[in-house]
PDB file of N, CA and C in Angstrom:
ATOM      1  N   UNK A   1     126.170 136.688 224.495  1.00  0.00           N
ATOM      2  CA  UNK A   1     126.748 135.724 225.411  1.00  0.00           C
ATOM      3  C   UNK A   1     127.747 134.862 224.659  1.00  0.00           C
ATOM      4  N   UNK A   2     128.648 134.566 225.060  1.00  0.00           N
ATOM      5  CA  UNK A   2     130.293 133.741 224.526  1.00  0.00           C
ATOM      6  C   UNK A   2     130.383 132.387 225.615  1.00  0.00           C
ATOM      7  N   UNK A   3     129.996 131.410 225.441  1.00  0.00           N
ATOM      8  CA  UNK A   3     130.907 130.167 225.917  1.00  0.00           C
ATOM      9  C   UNK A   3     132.271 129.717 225.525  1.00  0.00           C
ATOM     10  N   UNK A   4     132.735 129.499 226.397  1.00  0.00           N
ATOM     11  CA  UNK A   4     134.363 129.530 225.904  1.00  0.00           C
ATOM     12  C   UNK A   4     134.816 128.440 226.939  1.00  0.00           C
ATOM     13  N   UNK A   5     135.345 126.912 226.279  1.00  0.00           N
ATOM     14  CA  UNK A   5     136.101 126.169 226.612  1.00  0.00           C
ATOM     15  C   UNK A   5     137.956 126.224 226.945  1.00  0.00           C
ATOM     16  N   UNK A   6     138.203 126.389 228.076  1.00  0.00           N
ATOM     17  CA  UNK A   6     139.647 126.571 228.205  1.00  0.00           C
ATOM     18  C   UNK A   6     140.433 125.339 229.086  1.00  0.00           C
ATOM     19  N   UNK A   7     140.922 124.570 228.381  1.00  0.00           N
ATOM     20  CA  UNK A   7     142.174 123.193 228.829  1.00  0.00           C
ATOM     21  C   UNK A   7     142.724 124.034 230.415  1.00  0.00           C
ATOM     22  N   UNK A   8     142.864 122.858 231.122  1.00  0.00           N
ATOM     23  CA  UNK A   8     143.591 123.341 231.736  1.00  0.00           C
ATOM     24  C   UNK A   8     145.140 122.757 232.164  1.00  0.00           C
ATOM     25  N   UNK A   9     145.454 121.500 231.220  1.00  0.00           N
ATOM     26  CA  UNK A   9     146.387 121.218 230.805  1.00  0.00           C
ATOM     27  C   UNK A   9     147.251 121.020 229.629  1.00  0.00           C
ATOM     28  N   UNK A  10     148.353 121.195 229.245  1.00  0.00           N
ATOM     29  CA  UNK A  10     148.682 120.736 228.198  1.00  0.00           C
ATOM     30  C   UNK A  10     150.047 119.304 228.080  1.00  0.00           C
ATOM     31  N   UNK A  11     150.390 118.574 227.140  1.00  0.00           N
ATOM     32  CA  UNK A  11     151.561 117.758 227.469  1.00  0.00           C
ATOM     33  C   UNK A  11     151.603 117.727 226.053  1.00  0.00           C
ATOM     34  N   UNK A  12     152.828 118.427 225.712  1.00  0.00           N
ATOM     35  CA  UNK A  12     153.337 118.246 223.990  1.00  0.00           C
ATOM     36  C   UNK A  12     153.619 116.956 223.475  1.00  0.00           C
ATOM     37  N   UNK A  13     153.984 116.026 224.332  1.00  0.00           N
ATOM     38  CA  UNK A  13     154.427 114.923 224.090  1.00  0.00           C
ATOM     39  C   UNK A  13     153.545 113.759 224.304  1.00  0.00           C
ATOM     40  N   UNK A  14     152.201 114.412 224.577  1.00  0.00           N
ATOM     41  CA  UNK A  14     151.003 113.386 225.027  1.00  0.00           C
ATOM     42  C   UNK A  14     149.935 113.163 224.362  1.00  0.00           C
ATOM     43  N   UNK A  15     148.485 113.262 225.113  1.00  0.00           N
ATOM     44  CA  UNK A  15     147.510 113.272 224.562  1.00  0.00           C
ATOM     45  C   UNK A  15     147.036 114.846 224.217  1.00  0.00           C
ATOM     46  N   UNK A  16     147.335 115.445 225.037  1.00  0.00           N
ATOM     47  CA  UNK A  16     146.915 117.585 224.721  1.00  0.00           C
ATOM     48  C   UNK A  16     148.293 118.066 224.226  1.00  0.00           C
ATOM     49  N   UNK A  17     148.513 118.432 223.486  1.00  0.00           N
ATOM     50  CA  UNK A  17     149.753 118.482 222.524  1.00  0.00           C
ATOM     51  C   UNK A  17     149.818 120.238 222.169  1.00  0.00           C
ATOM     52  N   UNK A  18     148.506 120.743 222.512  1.00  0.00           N
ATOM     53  CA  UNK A  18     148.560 121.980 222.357  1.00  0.00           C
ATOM     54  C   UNK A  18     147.859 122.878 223.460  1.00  0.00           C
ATOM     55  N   UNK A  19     147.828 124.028 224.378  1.00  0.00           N
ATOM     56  CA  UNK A  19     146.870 125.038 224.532  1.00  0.00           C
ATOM     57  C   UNK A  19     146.146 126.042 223.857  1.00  0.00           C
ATOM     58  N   UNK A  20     144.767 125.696 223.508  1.00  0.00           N
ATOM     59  CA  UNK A  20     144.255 126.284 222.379  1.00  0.00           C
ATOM     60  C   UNK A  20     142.583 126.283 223.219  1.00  0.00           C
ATOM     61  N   UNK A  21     142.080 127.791 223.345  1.00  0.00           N
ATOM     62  CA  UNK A  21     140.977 128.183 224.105  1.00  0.00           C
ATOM     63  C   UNK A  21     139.642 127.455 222.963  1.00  0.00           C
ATOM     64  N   UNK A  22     138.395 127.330 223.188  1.00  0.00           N
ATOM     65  CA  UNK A  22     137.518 126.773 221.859  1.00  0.00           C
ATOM     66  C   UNK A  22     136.344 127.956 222.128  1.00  0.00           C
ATOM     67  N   UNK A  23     136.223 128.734 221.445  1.00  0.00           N
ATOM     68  CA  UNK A  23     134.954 129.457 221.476  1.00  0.00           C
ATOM     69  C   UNK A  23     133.731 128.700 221.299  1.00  0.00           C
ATOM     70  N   UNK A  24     132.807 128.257 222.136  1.00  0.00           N
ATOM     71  CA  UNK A  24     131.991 127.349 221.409  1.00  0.00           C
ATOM     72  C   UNK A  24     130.674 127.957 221.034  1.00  0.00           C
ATOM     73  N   UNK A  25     130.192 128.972 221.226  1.00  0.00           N
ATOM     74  CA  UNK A  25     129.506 130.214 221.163  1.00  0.00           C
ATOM     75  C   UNK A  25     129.577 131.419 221.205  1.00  0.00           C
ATOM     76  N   UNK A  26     128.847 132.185 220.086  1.00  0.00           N
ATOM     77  CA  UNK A  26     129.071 133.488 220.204  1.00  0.00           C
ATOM     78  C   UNK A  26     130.131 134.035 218.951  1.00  0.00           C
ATOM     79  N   UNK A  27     129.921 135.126 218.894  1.00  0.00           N
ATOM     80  CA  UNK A  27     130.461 135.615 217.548  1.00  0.00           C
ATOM     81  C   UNK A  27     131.741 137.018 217.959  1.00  0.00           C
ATOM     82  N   UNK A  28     132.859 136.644 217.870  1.00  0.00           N
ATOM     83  CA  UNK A  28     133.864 137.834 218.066  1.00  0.00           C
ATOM     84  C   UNK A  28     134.764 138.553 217.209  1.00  0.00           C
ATOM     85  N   UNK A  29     134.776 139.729 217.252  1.00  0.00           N
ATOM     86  CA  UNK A  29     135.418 140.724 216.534  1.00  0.00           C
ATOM     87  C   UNK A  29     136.398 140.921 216.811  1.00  0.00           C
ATOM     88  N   UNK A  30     136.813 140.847 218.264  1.00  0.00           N
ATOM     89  CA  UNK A  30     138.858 140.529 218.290  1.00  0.00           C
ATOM     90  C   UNK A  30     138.839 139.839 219.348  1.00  0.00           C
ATOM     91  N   UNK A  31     140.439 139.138 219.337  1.00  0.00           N
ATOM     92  CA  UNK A  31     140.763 137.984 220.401  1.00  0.00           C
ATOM     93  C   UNK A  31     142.565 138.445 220.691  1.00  0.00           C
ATOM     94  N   UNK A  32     142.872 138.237 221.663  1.00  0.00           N
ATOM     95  CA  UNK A  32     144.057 138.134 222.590  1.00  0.00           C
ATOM     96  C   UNK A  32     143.977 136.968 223.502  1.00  0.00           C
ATOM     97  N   UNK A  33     144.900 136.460 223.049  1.00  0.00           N
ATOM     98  CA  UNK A  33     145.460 135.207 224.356  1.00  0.00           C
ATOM     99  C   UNK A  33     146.982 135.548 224.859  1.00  0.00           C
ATOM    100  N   UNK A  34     147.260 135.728 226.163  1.00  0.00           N
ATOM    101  CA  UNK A  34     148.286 135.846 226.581  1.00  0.00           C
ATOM    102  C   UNK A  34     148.876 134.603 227.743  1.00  0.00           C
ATOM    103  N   UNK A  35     150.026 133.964 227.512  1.00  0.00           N
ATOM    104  CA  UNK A  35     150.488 132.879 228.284  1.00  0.00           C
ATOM    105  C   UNK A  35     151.903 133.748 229.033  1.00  0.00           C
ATOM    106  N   UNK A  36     151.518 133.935 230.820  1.00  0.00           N
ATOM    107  CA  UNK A  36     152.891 133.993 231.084  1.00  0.00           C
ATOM    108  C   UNK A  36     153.133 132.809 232.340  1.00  0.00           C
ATOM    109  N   UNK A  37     154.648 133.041 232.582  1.00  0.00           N
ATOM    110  CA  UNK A  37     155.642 132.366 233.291  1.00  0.00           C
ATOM    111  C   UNK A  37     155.434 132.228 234.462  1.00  0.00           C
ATOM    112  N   UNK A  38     155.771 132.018 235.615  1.00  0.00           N
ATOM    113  CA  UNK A  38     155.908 131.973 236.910  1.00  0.00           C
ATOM    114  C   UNK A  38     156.371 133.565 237.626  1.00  0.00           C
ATOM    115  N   UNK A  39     157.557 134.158 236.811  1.00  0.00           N
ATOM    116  CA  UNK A  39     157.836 135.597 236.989  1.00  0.00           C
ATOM    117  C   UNK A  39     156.992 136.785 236.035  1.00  0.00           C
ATOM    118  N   UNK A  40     155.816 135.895 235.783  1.00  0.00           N
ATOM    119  CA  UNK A  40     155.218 137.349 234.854  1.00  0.00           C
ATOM    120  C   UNK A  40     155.050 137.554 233.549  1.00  0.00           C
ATOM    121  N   UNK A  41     156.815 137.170 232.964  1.00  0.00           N
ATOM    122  CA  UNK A  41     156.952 137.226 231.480  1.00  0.00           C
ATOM    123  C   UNK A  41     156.116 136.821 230.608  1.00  0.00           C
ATOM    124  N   UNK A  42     155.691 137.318 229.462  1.00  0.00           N
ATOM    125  CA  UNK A  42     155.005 136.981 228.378  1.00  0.00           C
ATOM    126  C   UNK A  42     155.835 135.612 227.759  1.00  0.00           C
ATOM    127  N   UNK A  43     155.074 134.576 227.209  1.00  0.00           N
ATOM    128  CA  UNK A  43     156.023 133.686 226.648  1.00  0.00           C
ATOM    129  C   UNK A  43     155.105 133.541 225.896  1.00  0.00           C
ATOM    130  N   UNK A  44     153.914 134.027 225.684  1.00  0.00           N
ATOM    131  CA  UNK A  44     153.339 133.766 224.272  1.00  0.00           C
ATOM    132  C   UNK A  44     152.091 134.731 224.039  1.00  0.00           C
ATOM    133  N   UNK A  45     151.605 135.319 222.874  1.00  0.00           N
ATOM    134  CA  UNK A  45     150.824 135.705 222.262  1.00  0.00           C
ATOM    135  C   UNK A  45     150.062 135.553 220.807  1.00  0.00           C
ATOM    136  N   UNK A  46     148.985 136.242 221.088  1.00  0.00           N
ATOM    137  CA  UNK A  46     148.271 135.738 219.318  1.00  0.00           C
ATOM    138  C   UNK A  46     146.862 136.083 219.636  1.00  0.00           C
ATOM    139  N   UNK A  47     146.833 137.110 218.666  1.00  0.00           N
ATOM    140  CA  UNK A  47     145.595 137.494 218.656  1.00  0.00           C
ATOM    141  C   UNK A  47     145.018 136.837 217.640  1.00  0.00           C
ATOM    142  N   UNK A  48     144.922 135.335 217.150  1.00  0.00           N
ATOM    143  CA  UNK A  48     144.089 134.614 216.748  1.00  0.00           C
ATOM    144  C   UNK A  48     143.391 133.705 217.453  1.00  0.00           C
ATOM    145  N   UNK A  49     142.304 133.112 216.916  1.00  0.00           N
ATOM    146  CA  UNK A  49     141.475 132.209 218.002  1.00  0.00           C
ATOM    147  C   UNK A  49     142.181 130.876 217.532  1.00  0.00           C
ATOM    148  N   UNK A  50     142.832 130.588 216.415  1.00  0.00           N
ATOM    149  CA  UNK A  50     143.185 129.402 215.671  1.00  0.00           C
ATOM    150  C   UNK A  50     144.627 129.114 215.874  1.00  0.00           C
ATOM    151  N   UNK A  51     145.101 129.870 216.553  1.00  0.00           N
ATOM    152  CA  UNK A  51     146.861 129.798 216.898  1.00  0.00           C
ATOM    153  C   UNK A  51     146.460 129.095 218.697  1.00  0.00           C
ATOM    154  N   UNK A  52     147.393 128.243 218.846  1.00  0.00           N
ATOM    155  CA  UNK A  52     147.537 127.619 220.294  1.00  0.00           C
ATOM    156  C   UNK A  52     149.271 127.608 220.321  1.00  0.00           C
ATOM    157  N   UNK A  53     149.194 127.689 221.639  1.00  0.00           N
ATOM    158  CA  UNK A  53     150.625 127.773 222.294  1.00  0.00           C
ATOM    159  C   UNK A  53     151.299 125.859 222.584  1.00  0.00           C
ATOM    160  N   UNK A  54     152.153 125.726 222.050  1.00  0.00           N
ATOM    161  CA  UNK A  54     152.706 124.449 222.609  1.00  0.00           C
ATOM    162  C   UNK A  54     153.606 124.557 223.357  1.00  0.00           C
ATOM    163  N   UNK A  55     153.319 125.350 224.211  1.00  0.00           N
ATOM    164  CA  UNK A  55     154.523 124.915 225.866  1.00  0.00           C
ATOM    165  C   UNK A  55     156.078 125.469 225.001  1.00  0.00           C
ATOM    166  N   UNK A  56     156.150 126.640 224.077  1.00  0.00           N
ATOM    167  CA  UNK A  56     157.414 126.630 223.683  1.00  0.00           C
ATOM    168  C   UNK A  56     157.740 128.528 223.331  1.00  0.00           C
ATOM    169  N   UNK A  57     158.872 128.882 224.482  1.00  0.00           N
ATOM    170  CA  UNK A  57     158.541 130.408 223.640  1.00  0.00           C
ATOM    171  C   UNK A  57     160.285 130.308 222.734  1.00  0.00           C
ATOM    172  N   UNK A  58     159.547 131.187 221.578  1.00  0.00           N
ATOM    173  CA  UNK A  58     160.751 131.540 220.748  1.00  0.00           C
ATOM    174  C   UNK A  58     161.271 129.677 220.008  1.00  0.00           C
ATOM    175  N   UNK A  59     160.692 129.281 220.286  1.00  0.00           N
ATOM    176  CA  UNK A  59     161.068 127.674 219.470  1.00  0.00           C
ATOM    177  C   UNK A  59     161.405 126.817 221.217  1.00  0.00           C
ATOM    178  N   UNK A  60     161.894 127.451 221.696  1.00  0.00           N
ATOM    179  CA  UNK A  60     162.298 126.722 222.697  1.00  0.00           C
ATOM    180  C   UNK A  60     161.605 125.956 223.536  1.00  0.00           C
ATOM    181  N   UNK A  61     161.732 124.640 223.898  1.00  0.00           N
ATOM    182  CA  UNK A  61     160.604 124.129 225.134  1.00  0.00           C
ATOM    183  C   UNK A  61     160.793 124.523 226.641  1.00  0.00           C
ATOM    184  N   UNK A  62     159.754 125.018 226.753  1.00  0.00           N
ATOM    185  CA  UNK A  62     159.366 125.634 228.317  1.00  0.00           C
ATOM    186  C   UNK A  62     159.436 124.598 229.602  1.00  0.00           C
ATOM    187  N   UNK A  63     160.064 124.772 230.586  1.00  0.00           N
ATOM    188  CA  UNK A  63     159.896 123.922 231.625  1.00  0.00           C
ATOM    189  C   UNK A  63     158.549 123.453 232.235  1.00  0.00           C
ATOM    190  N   UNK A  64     158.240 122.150 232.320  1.00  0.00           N
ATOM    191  CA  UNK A  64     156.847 121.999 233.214  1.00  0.00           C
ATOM    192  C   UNK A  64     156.929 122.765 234.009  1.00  0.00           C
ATOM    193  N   UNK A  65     155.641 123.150 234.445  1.00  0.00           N
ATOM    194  CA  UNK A  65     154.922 123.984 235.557  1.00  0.00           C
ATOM    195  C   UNK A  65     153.755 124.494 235.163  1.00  0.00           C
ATOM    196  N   UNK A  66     153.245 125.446 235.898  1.00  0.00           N
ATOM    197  CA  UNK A  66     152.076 126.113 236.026  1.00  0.00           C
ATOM    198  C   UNK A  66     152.524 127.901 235.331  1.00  0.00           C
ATOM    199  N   UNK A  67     151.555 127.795 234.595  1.00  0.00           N
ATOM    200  CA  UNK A  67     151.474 129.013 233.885  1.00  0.00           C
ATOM    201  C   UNK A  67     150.447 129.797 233.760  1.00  0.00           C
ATOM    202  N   UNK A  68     150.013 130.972 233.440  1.00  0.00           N
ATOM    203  CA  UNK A  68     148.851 131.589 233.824  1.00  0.00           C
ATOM    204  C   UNK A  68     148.799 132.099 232.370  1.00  0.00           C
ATOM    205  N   UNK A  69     147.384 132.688 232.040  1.00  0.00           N
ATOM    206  CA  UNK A  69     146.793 133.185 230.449  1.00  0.00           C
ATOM    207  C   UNK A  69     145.570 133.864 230.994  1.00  0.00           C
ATOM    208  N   UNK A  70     145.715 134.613 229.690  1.00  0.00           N
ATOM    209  CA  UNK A  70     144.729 136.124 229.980  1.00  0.00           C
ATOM    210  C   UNK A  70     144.338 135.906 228.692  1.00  0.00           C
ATOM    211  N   UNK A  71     143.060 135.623 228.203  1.00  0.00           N
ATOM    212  CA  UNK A  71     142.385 135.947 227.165  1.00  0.00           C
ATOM    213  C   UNK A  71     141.185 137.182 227.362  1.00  0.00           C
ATOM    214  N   UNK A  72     141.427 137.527 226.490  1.00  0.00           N
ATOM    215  CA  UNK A  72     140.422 139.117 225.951  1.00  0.00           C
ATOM    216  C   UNK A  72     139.538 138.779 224.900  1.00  0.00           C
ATOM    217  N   UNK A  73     138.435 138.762 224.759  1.00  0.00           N
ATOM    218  CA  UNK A  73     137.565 138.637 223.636  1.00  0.00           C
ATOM    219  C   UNK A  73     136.552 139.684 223.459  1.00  0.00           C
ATOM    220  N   UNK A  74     136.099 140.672 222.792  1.00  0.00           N
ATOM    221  CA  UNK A  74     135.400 141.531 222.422  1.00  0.00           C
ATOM    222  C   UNK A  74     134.342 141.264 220.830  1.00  0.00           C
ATOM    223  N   UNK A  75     133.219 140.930 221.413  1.00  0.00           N
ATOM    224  CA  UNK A  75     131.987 140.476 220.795  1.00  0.00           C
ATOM    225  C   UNK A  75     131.608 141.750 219.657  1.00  0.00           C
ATOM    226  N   UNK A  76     130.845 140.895 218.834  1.00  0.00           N
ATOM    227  CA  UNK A  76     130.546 142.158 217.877  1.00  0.00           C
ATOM    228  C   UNK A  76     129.282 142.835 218.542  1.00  0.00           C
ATOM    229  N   UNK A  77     128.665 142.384 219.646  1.00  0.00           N
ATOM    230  CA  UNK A  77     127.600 143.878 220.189  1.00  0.00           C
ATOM    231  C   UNK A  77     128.899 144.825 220.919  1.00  0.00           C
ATOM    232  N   UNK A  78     129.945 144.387 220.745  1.00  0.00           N
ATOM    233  CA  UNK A  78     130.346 145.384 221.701  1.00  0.00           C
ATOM    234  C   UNK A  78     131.111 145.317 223.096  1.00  0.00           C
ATOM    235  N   UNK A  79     130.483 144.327 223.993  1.00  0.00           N
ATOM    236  CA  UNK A  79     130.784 143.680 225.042  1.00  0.00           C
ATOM    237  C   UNK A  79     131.830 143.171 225.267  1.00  0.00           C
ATOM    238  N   UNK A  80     132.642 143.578 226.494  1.00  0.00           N
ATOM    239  CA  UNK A  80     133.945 142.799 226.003  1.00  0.00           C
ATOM    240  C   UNK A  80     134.311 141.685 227.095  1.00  0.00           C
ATOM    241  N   UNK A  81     134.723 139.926 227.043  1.00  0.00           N
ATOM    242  CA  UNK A  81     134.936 139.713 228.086  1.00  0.00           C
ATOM    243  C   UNK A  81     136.794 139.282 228.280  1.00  0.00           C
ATOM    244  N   UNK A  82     136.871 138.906 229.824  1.00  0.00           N
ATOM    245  CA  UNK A  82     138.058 138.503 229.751  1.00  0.00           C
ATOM    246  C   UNK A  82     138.171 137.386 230.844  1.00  0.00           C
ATOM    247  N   UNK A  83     138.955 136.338 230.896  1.00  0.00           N
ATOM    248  CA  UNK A  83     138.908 135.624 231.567  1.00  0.00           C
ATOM    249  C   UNK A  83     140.421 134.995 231.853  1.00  0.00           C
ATOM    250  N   UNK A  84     140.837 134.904 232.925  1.00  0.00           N
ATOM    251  CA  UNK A  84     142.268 134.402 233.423  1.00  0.00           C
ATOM    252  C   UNK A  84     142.410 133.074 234.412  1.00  0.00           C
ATOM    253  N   UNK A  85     143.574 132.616 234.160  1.00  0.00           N
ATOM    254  CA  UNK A  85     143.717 131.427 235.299  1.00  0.00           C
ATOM    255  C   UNK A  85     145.122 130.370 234.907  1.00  0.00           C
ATOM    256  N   UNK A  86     144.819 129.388 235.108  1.00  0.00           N
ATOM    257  CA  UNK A  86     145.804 128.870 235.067  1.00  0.00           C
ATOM    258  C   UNK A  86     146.140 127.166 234.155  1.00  0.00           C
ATOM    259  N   UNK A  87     147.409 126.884 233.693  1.00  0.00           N
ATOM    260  CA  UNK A  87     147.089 125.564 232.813  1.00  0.00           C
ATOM    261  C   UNK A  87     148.635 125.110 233.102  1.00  0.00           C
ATOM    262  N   UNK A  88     148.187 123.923 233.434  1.00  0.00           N
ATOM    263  CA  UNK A  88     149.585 123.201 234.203  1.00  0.00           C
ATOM    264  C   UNK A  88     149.994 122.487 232.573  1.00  0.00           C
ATOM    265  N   UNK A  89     151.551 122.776 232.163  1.00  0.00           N
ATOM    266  CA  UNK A  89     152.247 122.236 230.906  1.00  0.00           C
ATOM    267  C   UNK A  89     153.183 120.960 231.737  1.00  0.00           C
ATOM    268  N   UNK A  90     153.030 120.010 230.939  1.00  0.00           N
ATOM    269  CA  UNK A  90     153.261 118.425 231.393  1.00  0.00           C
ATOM    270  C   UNK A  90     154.413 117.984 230.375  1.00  0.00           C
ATOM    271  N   UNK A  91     155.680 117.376 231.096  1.00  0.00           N
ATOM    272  CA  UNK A  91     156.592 117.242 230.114  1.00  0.00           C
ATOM    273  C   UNK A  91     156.869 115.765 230.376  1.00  0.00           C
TER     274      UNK A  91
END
């Protein structure tokens, strides 16, 4: 079993300065986080648990709005989970 804390906001310029998922249980053997756009696009990846997205793809700052993320986590029994939704970026 994996508990997993996920923000559902971020504001670079505020108090949440980053989107960064927290495993707070459970032990995993690989991780994917994917952040896209309003049209779909990927604007960020990292298959680390220790990398967070700051509202910026390619250096650039991203327009407020609502963005969606797909994390993948696959446990060392084996099990794999995934969980999606959404995190409003605050400018």
């Amino acid at each position: 079993t994996i508990r997993l804390f996920v923000p559902n906001a971020l504001a670079p310029n505020g108090f949440n300065r980053e989107f960064r998922p927290v495993i707070l249980s459970g032990n995993i053997a690989a991780y994917e986080m994917q952040i896209f756009d309003r049209y779909g696009s990927i604007v960020f990846f990292s298959d680390s648990p220790d990398e967070a997205w700051k509202g910026k793809k390619e250096g650039r700052k991203l327009p407020q709005g609502v963005y969606v993320y797909r994390i993948y986590l696959k446990l060392e029994n084996g099990n794999e989970v995934e969980k999606k939704g959404h995190v409003l970026l605050l400018r």
